[in-house]
N, C-alpha and C. Protein backbone atom coordinates (compact mmCIF):
# COMPACT_ATOMS: atom_id res chain seq x y z
N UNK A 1 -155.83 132.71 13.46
CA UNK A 1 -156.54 132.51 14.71
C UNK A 1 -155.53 132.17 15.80
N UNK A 2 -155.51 132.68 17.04
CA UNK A 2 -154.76 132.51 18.30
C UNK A 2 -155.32 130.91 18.53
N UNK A 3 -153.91 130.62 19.15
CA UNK A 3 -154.02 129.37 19.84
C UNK A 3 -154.77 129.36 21.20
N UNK A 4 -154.98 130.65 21.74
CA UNK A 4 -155.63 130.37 22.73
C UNK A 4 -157.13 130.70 22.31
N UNK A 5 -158.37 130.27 23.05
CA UNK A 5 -159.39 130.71 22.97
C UNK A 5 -160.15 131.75 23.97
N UNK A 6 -160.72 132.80 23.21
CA UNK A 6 -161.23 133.61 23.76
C UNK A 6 -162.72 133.43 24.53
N UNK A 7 -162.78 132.44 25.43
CA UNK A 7 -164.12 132.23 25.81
C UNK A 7 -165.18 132.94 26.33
N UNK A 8 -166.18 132.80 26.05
CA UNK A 8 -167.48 133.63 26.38
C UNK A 8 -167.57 133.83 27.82
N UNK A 9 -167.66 135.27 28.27
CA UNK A 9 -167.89 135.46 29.44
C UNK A 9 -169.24 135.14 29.93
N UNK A 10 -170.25 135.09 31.08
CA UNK A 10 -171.49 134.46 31.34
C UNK A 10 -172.67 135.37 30.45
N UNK A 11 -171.77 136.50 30.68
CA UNK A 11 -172.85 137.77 30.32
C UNK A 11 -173.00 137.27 28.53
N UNK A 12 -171.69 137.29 27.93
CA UNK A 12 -171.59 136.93 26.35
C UNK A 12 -172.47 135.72 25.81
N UNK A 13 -172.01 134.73 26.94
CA UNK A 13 -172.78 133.22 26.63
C UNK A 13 -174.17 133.31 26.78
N UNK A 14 -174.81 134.40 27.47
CA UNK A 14 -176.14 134.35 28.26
C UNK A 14 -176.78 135.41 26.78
N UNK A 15 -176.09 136.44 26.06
CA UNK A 15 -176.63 136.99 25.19
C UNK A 15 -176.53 136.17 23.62
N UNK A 16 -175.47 135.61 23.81
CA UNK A 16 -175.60 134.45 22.11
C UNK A 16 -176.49 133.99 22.32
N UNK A 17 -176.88 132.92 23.32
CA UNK A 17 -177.92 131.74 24.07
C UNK A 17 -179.33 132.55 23.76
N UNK A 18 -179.41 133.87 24.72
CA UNK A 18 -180.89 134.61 24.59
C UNK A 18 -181.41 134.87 22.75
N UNK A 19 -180.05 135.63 22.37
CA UNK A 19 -180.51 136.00 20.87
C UNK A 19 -180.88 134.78 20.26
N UNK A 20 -180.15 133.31 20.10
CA UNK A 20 -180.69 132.28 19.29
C UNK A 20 -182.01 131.80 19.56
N UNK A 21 -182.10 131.46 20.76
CA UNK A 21 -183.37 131.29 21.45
C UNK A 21 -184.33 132.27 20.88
N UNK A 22 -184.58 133.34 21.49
CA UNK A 22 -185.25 134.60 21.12
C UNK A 22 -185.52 134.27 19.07
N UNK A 23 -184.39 134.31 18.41
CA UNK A 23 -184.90 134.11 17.17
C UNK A 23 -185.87 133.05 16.83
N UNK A 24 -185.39 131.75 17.32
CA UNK A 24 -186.47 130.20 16.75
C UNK A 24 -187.92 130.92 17.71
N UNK A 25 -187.53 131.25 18.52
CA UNK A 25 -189.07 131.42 19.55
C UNK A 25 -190.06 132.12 18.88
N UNK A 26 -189.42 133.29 18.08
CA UNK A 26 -190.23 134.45 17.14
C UNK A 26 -190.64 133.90 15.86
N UNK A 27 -189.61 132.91 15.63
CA UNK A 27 -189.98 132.38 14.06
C UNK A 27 -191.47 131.41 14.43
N UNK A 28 -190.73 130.38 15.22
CA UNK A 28 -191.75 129.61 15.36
C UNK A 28 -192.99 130.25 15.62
N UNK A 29 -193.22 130.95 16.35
CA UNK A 29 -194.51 131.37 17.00
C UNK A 29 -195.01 132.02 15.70
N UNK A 30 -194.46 132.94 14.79
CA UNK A 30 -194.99 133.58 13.51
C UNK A 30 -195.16 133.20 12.47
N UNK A 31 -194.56 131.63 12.30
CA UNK A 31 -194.52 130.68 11.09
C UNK A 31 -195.77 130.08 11.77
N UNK A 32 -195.84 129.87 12.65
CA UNK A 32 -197.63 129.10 12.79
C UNK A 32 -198.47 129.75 12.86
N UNK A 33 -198.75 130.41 12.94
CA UNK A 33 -199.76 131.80 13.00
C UNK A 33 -200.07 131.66 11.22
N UNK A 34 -199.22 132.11 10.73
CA UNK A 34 -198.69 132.40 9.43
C UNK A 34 -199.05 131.03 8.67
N UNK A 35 -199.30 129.41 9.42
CA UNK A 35 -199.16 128.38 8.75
C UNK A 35 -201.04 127.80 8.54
N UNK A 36 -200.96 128.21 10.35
CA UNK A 36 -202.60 128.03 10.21
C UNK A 36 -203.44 128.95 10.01
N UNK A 37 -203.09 129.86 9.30
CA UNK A 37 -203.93 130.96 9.49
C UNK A 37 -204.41 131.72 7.66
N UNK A 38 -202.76 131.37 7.21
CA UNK A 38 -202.65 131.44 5.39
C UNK A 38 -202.35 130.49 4.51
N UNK A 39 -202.08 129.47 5.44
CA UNK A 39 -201.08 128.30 4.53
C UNK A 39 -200.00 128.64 4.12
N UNK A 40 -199.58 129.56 4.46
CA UNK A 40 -197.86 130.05 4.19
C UNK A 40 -196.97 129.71 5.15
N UNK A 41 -195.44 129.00 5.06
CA UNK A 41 -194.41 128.80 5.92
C UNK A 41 -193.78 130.33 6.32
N UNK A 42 -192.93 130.28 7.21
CA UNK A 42 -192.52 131.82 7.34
C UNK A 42 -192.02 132.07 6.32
N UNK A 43 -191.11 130.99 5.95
CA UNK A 43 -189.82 130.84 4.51
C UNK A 43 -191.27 132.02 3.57
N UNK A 44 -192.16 131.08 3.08
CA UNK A 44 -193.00 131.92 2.03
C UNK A 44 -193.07 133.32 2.29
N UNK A 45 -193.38 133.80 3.79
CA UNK A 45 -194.27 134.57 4.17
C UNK A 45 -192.55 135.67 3.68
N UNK A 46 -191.33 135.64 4.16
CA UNK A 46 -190.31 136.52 4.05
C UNK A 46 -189.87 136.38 2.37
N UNK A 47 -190.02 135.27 1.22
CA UNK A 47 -189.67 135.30 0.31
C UNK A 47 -190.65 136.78 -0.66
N UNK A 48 -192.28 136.48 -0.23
CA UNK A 48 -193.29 137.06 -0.76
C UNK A 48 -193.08 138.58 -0.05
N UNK A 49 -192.64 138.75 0.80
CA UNK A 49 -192.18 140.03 1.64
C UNK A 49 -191.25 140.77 0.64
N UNK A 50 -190.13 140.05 0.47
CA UNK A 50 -189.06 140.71 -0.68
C UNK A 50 -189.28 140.90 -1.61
N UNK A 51 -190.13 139.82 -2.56
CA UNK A 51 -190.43 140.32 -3.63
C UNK A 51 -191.52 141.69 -3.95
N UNK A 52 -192.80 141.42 -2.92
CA UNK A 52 -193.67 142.44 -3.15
C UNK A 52 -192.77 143.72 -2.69
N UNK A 53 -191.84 143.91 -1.93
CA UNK A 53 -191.19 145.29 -1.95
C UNK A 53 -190.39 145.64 -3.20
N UNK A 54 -190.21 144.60 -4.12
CA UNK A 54 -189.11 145.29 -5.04
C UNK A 54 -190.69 146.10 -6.21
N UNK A 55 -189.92 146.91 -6.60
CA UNK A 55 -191.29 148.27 -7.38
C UNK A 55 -191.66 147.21 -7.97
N UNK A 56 -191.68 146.45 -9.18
CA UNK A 56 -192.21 145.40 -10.17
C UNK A 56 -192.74 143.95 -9.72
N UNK A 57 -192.65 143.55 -8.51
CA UNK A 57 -192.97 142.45 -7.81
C UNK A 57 -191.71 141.48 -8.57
N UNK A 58 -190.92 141.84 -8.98
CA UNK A 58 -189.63 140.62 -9.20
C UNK A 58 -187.98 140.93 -8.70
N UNK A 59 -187.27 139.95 -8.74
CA UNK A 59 -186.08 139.86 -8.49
C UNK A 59 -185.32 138.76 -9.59
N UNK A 60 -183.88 139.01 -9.62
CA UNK A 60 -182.84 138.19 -10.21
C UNK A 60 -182.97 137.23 -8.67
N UNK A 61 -183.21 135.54 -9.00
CA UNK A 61 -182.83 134.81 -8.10
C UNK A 61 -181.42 134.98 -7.29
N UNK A 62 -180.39 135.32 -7.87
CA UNK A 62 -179.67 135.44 -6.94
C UNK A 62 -179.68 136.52 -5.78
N UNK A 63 -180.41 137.66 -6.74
CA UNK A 63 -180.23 139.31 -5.67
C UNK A 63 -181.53 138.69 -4.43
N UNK A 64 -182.37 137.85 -4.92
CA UNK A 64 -183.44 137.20 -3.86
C UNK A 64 -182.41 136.57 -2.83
N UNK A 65 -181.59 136.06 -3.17
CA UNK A 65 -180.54 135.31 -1.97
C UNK A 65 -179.62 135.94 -1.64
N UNK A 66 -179.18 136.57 -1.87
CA UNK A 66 -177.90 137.86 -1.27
C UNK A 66 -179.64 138.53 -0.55
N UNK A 67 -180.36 138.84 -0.75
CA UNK A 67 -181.10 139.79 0.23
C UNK A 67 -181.94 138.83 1.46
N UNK A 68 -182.04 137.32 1.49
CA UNK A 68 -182.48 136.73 2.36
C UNK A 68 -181.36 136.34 3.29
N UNK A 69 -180.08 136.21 2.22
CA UNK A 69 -178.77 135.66 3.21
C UNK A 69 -178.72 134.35 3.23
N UNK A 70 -179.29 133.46 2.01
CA UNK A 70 -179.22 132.00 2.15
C UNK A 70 -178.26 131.92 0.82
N UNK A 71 -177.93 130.60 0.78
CA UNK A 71 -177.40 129.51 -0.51
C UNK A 71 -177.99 129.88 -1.87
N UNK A 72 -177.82 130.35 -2.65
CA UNK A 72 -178.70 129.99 -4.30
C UNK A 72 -179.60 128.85 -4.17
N UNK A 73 -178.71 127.42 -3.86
CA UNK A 73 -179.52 126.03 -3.59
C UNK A 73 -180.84 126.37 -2.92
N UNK A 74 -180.90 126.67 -1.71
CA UNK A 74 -181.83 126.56 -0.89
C UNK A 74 -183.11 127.72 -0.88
N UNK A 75 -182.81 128.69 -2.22
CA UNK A 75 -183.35 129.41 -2.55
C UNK A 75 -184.19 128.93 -3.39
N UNK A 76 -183.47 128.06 -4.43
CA UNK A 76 -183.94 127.29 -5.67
C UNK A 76 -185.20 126.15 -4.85
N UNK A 77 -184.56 125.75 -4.30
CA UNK A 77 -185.69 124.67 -3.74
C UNK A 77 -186.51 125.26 -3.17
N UNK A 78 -186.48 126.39 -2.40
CA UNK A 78 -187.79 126.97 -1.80
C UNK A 78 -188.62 127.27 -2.90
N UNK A 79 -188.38 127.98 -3.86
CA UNK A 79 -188.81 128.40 -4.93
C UNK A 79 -189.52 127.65 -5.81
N UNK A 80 -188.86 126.16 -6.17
CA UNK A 80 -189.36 125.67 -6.54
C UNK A 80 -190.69 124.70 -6.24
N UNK A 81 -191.00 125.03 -4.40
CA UNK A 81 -191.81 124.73 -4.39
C UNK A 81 -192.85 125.46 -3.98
N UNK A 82 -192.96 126.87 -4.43
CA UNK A 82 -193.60 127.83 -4.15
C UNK A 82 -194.02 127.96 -5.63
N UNK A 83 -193.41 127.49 -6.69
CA UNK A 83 -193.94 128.19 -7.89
C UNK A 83 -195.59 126.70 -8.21
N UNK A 84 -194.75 125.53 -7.48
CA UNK A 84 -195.88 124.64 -7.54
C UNK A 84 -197.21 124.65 -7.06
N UNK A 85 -197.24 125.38 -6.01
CA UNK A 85 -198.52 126.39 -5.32
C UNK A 85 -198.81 127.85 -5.97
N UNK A 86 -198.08 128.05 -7.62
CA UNK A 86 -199.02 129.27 -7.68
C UNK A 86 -198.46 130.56 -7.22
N UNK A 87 -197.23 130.53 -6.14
CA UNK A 87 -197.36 131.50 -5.66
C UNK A 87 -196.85 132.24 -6.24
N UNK A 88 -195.22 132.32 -6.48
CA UNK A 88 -194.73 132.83 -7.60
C UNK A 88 -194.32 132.01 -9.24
N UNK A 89 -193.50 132.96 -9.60
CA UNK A 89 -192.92 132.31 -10.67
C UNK A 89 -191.86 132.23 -11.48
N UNK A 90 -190.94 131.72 -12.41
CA UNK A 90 -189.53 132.07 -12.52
C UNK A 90 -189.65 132.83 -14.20
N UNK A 91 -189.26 133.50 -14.62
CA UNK A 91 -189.05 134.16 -15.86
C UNK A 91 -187.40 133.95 -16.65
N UNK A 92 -186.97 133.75 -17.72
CA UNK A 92 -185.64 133.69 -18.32
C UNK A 92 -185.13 134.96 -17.87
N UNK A 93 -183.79 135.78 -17.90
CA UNK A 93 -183.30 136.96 -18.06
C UNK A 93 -183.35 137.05 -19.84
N UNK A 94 -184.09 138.07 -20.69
CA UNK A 94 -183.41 138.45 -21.91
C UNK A 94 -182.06 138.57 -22.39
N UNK A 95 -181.78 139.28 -21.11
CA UNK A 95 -180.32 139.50 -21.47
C UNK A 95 -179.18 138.99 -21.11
N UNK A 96 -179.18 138.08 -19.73
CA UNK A 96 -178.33 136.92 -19.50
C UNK A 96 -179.20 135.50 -19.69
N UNK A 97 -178.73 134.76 -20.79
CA UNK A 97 -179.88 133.36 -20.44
C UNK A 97 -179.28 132.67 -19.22
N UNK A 98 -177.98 133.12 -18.39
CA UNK A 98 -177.74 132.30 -17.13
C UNK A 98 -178.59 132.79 -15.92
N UNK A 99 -179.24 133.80 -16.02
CA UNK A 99 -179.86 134.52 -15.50
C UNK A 99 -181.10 134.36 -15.73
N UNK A 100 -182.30 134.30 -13.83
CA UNK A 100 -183.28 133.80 -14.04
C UNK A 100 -183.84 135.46 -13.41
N UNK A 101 -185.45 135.36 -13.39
CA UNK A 101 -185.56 135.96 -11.84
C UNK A 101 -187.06 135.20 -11.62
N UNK A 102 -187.29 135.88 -10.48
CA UNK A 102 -188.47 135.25 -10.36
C UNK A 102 -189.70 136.32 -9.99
N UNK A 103 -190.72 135.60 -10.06
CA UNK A 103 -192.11 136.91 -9.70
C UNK A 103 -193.05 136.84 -8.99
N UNK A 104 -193.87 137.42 -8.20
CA UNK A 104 -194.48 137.34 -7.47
C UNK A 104 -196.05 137.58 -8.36
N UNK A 105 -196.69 136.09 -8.41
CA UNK A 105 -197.68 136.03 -9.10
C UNK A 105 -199.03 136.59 -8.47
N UNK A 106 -199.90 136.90 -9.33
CA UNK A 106 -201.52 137.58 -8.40
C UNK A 106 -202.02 136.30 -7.16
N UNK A 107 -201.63 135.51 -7.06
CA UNK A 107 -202.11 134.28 -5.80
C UNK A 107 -201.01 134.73 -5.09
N UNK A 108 -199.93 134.57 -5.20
CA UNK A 108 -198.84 135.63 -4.16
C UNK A 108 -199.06 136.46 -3.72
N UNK A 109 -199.45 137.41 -4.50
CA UNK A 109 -199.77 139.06 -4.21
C UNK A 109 -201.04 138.66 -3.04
N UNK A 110 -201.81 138.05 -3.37
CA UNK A 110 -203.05 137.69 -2.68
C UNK A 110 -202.56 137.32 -1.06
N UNK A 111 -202.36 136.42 -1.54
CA UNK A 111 -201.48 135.53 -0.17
C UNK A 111 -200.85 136.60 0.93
N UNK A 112 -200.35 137.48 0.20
CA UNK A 112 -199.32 138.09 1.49
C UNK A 112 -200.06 139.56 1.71
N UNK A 113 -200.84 139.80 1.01
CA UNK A 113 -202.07 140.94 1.18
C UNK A 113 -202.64 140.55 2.49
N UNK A 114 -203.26 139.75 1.81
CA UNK A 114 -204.21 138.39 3.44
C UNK A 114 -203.05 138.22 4.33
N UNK A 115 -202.50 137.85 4.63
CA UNK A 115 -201.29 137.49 6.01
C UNK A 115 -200.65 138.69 6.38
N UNK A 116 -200.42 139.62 5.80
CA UNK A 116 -199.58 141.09 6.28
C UNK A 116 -200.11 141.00 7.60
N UNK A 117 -201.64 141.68 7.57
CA UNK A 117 -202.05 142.28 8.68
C UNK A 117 -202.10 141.63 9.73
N UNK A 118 -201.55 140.43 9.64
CA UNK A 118 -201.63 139.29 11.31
C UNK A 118 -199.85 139.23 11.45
N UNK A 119 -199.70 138.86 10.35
CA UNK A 119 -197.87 139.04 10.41
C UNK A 119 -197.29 140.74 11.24
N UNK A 120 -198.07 141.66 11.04
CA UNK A 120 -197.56 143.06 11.61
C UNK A 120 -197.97 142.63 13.33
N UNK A 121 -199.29 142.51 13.29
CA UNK A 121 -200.02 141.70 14.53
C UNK A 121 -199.05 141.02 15.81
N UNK A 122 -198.79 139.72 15.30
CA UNK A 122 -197.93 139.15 15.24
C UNK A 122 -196.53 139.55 16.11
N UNK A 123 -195.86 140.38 15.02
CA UNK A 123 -194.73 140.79 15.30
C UNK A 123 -194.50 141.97 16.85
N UNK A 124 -195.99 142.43 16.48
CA UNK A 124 -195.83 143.36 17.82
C UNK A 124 -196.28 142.34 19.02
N UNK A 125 -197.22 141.55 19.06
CA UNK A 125 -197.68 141.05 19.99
C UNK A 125 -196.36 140.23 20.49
N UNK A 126 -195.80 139.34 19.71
CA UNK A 126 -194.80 138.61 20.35
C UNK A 126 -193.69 139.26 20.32
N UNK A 127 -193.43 140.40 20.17
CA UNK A 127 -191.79 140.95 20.24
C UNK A 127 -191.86 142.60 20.83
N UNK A 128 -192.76 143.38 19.76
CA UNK A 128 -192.49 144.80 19.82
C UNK A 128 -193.24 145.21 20.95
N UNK A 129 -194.16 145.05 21.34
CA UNK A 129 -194.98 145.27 22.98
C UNK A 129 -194.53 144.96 24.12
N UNK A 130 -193.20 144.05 23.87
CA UNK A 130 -192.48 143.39 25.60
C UNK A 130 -191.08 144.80 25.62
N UNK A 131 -190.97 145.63 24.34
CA UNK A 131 -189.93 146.49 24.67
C UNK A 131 -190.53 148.03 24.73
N UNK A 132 -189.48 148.65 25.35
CA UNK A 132 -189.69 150.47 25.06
C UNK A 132 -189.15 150.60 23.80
N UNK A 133 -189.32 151.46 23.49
CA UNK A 133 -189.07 153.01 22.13
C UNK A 133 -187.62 152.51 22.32
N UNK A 134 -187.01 153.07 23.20
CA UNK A 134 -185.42 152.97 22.92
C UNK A 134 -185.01 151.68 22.74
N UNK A 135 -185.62 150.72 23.73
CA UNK A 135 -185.01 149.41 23.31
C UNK A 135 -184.66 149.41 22.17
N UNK A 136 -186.26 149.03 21.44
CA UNK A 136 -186.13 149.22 20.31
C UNK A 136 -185.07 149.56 18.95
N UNK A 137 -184.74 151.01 19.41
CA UNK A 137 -184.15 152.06 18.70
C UNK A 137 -182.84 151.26 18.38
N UNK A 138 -181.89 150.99 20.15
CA UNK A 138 -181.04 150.15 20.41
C UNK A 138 -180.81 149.07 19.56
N UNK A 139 -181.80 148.53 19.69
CA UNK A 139 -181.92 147.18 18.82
C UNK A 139 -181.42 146.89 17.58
N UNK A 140 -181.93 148.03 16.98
CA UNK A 140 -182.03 148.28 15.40
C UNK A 140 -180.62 148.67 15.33
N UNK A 141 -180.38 149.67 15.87
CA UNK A 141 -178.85 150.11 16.07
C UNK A 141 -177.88 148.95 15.81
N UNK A 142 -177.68 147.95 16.69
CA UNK A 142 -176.92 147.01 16.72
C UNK A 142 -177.09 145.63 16.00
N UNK A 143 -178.20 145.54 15.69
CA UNK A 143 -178.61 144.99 13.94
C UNK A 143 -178.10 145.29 13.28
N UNK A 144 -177.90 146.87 12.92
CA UNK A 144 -177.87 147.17 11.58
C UNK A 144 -175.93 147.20 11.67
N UNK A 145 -175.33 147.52 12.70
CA UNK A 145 -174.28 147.39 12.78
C UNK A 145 -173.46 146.10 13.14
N UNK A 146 -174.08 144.78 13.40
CA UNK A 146 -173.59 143.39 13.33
C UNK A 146 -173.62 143.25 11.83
N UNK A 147 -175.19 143.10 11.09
CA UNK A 147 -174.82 142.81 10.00
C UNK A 147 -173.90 143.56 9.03
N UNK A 148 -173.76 144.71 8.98
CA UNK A 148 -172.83 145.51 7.78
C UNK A 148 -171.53 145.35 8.75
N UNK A 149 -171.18 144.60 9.68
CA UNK A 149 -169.89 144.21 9.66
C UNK A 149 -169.90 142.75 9.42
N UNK A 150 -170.56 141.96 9.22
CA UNK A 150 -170.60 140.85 8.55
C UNK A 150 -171.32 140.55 7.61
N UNK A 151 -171.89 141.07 6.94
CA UNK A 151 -172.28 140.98 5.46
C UNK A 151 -171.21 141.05 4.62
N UNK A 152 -171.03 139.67 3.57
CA UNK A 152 -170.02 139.50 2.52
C UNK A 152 -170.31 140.52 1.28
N UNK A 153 -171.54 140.73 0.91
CA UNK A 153 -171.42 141.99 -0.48
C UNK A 153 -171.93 143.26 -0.13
């Protein structure tokens, strides 16, 4: 790292500032929706998201955290208190016993059946309706190219 620092120009500082903002603003607003509406935290609402996309409704706990982008830890604890509600559940690996995964139980499946259609709702009302098509397009564009230059695996 240079000894000098490369400081944020207004425009740079004004787009870190907007994007962080912009993220808690979307979470929050969709984790309550999502809280009073299913009893699900967002945390639930994106864990039950991943799993119901994988074909079998399960994952290896870790490939669950390389695909959310958190800690193992903080995976484990979410988990563990999601399996106490039913929602999912953890299974041994046969073939590694260090190896867990976990599953998305029929009250899960339930759960995020019921919340999809306000969560899609949701997402357009507070985000996808304030942009155009290209925004959009843009958007995704430079998503998909921040993270695969900073994604570790």
């Amino acid at each position: 790292m240079s000894a000098e620092a490369r400081w944020l120009t207004m425009t740079e500082e004004r787009a870190w500032r907007g994007l962080l903002r912009m993220h808690d603003l979307l979470v929050n607003r969709a984790g309550r929706s999502m809280q009073e509406g299913f009893g699900l935290s967002a945390t639930d609402y994106t864990v039950l998201a991943e799993l119901t996309r994988a074909s079998d409704g399960r994952l290896r706990i870790q490939e669950l955290a390389q695909l959310l982008g958190w800690e193992k830890s903080r995976v484990s604890h979410h988990l563990a208190r999601m399996v106490k509600r039913g929602l999912v559940a953890r299974e041994e690996c046969a073939d590694d016993r260090r190896g867990a995964f976990v599953v998305v139980t029929p009250e899960g499946r339930s759960a995020i059946t019921a919340a999809a259609p306000r969560h899609v709702e949701d997402v357009r009302r507070y985000f996808l309706d304030h942009l155009t098509p290209g925004q959009i397009t843009l958007l995704a564009e430079i998503a998909d190219l921040v993270i695969e230059k900073n994604d570790d695996h």
